[in-house]
Protein backbone atom coordinates (compact mmCIF):
# COMPACT_ATOMS: atom_id res chain seq x y z
CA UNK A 1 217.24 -127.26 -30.73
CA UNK A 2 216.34 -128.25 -27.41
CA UNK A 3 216.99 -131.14 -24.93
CA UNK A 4 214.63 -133.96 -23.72
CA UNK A 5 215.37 -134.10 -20.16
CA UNK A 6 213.07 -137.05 -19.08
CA UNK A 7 212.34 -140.29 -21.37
CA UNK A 8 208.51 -140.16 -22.99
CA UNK A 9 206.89 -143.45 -24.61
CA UNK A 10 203.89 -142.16 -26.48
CA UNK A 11 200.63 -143.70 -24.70
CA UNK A 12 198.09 -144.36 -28.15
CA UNK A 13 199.71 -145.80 -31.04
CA UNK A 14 196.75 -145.25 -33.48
CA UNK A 15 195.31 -141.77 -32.55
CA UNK A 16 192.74 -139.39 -34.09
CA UNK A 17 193.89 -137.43 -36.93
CA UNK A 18 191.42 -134.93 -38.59
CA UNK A 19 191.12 -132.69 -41.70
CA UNK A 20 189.57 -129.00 -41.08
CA UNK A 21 186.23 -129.33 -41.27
CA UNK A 22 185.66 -132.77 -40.35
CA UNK A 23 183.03 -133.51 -37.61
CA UNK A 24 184.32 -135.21 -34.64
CA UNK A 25 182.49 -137.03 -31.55
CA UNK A 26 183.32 -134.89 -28.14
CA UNK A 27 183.82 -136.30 -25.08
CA UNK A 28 185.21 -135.42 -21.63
CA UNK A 29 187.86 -133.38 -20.55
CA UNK A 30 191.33 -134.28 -19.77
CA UNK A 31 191.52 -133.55 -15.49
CA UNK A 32 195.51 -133.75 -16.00
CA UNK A 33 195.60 -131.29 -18.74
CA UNK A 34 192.96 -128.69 -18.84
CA UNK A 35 192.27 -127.32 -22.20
CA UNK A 36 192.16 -130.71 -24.03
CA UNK A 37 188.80 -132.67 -25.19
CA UNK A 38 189.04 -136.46 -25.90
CA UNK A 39 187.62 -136.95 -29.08
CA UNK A 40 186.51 -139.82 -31.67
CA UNK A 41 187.06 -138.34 -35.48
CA UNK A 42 185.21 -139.62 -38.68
CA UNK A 43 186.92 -143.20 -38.99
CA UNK A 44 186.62 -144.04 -35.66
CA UNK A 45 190.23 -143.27 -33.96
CA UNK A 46 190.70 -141.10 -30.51
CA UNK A 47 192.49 -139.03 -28.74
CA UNK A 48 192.95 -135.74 -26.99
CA UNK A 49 192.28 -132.74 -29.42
CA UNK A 50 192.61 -128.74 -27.96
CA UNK A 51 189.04 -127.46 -27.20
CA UNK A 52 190.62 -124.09 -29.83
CA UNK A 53 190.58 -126.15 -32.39
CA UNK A 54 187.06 -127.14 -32.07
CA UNK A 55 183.47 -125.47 -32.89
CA UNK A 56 181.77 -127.54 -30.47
CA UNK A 57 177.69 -127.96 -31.08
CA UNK A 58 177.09 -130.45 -28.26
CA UNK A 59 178.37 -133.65 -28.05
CA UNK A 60 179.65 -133.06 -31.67
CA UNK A 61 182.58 -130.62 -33.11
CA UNK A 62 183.49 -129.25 -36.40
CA UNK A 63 187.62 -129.35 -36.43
CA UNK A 64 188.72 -125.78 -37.01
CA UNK A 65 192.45 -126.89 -38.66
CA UNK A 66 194.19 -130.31 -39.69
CA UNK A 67 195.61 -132.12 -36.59
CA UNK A 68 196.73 -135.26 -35.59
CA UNK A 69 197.15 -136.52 -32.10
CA UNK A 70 200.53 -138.04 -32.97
CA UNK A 71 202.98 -138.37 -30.02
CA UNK A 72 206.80 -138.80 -30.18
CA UNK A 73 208.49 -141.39 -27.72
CA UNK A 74 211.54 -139.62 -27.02
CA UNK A 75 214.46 -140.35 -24.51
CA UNK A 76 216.45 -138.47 -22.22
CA UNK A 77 220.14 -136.20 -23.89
CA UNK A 78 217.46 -136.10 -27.39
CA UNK A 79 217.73 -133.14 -29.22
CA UNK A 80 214.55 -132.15 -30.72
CA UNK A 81 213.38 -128.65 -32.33
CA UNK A 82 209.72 -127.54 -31.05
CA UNK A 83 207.00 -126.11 -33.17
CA UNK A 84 203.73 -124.91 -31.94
CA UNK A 85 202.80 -125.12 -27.70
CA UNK A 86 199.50 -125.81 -26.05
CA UNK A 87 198.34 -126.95 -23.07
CA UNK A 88 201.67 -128.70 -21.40
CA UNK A 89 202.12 -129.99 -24.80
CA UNK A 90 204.73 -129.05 -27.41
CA UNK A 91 204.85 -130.36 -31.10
CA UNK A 92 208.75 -131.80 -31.46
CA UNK A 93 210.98 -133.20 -34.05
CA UNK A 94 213.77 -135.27 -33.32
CA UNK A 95 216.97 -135.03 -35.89
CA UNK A 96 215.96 -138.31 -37.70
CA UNK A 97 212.42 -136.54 -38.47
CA UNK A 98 210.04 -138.48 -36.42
CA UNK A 99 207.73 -135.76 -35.29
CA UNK A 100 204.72 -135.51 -32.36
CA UNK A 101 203.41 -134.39 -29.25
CA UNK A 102 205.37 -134.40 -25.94
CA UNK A 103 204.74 -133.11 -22.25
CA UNK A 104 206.58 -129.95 -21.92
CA UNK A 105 207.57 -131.80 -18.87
CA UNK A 106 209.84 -133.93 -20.79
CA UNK A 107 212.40 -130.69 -21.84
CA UNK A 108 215.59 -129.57 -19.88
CA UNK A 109 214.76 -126.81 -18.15
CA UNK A 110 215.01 -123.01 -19.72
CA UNK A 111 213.87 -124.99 -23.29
């Protein structure tokens, strides 16, 4: 387990979520967080998707896994676990189960 240091509130409360395979729209990069691709997925919700996970042909990109762009508002003294890391981003659960993206930011140091 780890400890948020710094509160998060999660900034999209609808974002993309995408099966492997499915074709999503590509469009710019994120300036703050290099590595990241906004994207609009096959029923029409966005958000910020890894450029690994994509097999970009143009302004269009076949997803590569399943993903979601799900983020977790957390608060400061939360204990969380943290799955996979990408990009100043960290997949986290708190203990009641709610899971989704925070900055790696938001941790106490030595996480």
């Amino acid at each position: 387990m780890s400890q948020v240091a710094h509160d998060y509130t999660p900034q999209y409360r609808n974002p993309i979520a995408a099966r492997a395979g499915d074709r999503v729209q590509v469009g710019p990069a994120d300036p703050e967080f290099p590595g990241w691709r906004w994207c609009r997925g096959p029923d029409g919700r966005q958000g910020w998707v890894p450029e690994e996970w994509l097999r970009q042909h143009g302004s269009e990109a076949a997803m590569l896994r399943d993903y979601t762009a799900q983020e977790l508002g957390v608060r400061a003294g939360t204990e969380v676990s943290l799955g996979e890391a990408i990009h100043g981003w960290v997949w986290a659960t708190d203990t009641d189960g709610h899971a989704g993206w925070i900055p790696l930011t938001c941790l106490a140091p030595g996480r």
